[in-house]
C-alpha atoms as a PDB file:
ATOM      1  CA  UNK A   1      91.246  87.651 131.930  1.00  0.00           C
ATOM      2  CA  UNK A   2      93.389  89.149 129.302  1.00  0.00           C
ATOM      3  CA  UNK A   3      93.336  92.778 128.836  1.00  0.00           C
ATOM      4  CA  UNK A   4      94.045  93.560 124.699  1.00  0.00           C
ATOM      5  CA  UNK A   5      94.291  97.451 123.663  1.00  0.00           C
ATOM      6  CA  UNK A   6      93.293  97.888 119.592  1.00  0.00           C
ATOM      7  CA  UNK A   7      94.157 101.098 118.285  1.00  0.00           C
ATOM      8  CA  UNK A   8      91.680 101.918 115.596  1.00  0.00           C
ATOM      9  CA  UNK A   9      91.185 105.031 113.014  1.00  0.00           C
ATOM     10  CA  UNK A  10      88.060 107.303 113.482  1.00  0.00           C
ATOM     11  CA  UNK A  11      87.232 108.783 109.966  1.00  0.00           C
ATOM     12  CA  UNK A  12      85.927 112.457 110.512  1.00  0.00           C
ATOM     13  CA  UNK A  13      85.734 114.914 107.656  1.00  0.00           C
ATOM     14  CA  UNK A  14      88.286 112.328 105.906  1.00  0.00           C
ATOM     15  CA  UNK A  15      90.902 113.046 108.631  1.00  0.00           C
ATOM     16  CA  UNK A  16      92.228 109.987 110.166  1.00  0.00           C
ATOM     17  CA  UNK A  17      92.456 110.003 114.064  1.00  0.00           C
ATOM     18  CA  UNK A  18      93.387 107.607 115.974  1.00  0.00           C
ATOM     19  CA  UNK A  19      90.880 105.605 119.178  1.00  0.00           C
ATOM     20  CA  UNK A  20      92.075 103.453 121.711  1.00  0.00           C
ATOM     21  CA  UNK A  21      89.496 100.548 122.409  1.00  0.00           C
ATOM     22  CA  UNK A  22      90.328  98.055 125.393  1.00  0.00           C
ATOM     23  CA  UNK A  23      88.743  94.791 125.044  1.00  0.00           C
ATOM     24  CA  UNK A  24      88.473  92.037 127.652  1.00  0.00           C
ATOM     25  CA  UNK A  25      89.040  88.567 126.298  1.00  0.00           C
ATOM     26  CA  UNK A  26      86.976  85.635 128.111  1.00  0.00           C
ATOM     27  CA  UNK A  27      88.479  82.444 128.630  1.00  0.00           C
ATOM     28  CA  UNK A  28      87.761  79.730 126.326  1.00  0.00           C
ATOM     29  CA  UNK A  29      84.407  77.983 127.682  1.00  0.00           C
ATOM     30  CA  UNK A  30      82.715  74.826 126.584  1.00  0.00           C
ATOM     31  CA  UNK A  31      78.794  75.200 125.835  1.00  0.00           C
ATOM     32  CA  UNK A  32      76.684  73.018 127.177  1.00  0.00           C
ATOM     33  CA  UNK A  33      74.533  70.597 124.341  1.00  0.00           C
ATOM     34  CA  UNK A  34      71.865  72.042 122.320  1.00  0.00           C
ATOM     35  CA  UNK A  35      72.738  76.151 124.201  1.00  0.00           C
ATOM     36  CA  UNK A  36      73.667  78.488 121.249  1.00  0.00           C
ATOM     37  CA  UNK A  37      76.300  80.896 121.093  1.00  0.00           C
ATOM     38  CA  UNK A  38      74.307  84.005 119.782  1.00  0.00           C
ATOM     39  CA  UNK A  39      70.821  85.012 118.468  1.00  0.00           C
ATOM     40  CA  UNK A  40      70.225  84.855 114.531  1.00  0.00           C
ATOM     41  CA  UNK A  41      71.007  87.776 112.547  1.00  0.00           C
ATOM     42  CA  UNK A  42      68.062  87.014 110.331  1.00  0.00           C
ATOM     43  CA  UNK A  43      65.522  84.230 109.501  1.00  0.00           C
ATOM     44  CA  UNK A  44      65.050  82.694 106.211  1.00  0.00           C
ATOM     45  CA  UNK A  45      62.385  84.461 104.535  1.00  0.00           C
ATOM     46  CA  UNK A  46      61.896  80.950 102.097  1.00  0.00           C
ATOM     47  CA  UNK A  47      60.144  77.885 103.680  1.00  0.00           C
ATOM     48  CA  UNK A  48      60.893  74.510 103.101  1.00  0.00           C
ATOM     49  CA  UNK A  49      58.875  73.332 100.588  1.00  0.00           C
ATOM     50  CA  UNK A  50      59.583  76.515  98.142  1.00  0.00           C
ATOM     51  CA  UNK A  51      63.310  76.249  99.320  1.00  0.00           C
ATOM     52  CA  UNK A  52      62.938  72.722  97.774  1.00  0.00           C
ATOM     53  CA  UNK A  53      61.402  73.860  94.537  1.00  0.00           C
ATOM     54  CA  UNK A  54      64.120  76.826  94.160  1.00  0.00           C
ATOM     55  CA  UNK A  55      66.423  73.928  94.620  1.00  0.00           C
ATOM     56  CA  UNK A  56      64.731  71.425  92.090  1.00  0.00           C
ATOM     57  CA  UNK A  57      65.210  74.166  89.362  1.00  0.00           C
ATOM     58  CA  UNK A  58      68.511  75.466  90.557  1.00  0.00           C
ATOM     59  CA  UNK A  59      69.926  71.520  89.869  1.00  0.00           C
ATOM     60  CA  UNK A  60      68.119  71.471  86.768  1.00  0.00           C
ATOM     61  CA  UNK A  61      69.984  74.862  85.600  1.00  0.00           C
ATOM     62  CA  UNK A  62      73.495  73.412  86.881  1.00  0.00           C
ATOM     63  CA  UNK A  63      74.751  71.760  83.283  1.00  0.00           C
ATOM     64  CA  UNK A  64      75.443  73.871  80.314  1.00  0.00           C
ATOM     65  CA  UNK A  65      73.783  71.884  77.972  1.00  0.00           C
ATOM     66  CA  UNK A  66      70.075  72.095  80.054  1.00  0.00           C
ATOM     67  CA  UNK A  67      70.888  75.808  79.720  1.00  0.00           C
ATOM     68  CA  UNK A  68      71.055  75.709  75.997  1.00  0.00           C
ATOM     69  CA  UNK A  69      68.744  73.584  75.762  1.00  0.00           C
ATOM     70  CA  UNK A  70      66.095  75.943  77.629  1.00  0.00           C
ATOM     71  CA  UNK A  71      67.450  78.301  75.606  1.00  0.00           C
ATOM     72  CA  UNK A  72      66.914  76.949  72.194  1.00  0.00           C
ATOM     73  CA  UNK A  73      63.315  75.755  73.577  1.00  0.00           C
ATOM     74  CA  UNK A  74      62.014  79.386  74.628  1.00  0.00           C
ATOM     75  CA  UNK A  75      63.376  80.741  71.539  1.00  0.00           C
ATOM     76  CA  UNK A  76      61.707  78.509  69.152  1.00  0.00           C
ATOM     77  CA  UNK A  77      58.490  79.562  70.280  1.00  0.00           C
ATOM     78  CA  UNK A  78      56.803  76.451  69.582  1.00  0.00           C
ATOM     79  CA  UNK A  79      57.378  73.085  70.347  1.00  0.00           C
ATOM     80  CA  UNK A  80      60.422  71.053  69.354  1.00  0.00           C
ATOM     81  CA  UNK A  81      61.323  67.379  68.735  1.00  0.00           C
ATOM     82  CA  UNK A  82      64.213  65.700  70.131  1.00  0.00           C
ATOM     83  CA  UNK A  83      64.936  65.044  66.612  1.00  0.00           C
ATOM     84  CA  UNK A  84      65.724  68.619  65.833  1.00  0.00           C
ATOM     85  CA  UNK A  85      67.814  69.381  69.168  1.00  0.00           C
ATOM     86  CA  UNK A  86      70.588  66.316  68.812  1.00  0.00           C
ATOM     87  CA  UNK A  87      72.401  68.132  66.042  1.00  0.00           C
ATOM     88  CA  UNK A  88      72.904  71.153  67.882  1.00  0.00           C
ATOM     89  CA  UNK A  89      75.015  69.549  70.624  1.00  0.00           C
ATOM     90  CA  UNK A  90      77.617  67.314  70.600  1.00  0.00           C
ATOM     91  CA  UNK A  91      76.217  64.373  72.882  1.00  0.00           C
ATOM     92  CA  UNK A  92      73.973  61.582  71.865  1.00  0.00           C
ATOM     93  CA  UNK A  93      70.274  61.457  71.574  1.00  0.00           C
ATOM     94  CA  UNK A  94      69.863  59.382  74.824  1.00  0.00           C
ATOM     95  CA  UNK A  95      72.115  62.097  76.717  1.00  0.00           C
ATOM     96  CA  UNK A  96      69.940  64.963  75.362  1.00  0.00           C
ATOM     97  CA  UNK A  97      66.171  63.043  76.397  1.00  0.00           C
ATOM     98  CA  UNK A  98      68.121  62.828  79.934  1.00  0.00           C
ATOM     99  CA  UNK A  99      68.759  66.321  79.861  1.00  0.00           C
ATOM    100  CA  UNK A 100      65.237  66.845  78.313  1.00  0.00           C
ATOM    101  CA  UNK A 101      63.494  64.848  81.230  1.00  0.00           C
ATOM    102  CA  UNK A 102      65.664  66.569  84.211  1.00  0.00           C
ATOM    103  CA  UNK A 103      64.194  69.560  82.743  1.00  0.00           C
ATOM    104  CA  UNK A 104      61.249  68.375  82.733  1.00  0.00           C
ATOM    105  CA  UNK A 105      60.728  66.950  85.896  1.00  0.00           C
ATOM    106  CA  UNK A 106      61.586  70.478  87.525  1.00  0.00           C
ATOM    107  CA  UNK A 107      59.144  71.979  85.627  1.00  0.00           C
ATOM    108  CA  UNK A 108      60.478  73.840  83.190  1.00  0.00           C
ATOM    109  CA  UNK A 109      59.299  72.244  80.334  1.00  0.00           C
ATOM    110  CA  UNK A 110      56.742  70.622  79.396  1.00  0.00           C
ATOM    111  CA  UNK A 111      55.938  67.451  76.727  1.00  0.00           C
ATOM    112  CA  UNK A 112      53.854  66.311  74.173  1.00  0.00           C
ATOM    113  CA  UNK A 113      53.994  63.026  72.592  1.00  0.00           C
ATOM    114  CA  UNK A 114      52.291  62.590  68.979  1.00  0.00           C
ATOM    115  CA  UNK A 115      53.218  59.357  67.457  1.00  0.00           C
ATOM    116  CA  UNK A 116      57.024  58.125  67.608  1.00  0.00           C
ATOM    117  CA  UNK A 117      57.976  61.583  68.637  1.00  0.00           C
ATOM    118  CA  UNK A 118      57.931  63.728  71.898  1.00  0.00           C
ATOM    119  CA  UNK A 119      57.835  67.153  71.353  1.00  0.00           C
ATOM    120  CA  UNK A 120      58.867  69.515  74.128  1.00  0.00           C
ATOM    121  CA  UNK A 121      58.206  73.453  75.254  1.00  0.00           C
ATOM    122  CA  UNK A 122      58.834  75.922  77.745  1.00  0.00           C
ATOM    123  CA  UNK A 123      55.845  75.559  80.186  1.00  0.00           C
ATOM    124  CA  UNK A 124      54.673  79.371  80.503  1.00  0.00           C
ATOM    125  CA  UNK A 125      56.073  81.262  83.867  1.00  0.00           C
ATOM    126  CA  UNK A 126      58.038  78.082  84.315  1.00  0.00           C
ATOM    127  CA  UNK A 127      60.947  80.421  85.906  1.00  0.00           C
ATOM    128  CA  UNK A 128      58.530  83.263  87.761  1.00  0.00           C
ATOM    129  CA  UNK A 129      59.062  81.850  91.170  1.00  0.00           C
ATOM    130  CA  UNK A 130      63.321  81.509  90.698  1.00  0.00           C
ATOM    131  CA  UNK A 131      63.306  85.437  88.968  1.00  0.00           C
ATOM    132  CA  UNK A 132      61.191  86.320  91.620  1.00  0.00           C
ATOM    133  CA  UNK A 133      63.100  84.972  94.784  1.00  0.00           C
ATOM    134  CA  UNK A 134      66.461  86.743  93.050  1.00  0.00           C
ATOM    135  CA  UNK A 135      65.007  89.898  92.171  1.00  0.00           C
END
């Protein structure tokens, strides 16, 4: 075994001395299959399923335009057609119903079809869980 001397600083009443620390270094060793190397720190406090959800919503607020258009949804305060979101971004109306439905789909918003047209809205506490888990 190797014998390796570390000479550290000791703060004290913001005077610097100096400590000598002798630590033994162990030879590499192979573990066996499936026999850790140390205990976990800590434990994830989320389980799977709302690990999933956090996830779900997390994808959902990865592109800059599903972040606008959240945006522009929660501040209309009502709902709003596809119609009257196209003009406000500079991607076609097929790109912005994708965007639309992966918002949808992780439950963010919510949609209403009357007619021709599909209206779409916030769904209410639709980011509770996500503020809550970062807070």
């Amino acid at each position: 075994m190797a014998v390796v001397y570390v000479v550290a600083a000791e703060l004290t009443f913001y005077r610097l001395k100096p400590m000598e620390l002798e630590l033994e270094l162990a030879p590499k060793s192979k573990r066996s299959k499936g026999e850790i190397c140390c205990e976990p720190v800590v434990f994830p406090e989320v389980d799977a399923e709302k690990a999933r959800r956090l996830a779900l919503v997390g994808k959902a607020l990865s592109d800059p335009i599903r972040i606008q258009l959240l945006d522009v949804l929660r501040r209309h305060a009502g709902k709003a057609c596809v119609c009257e979101l196209v003009p406000l971004f500079d991607v076609s109306q097929p790109t912005v119903s994708h965007h639309l439905k992966v918002l949808r789909d992780a439950g963010l918003v919510g949609s209403e079809k009357q007619g021709l047209w599909v209206y779409y809205y916030v769904l209410p506490g639709a980011l509770d869980e996500l503020t809550s888990w970062l807070s």
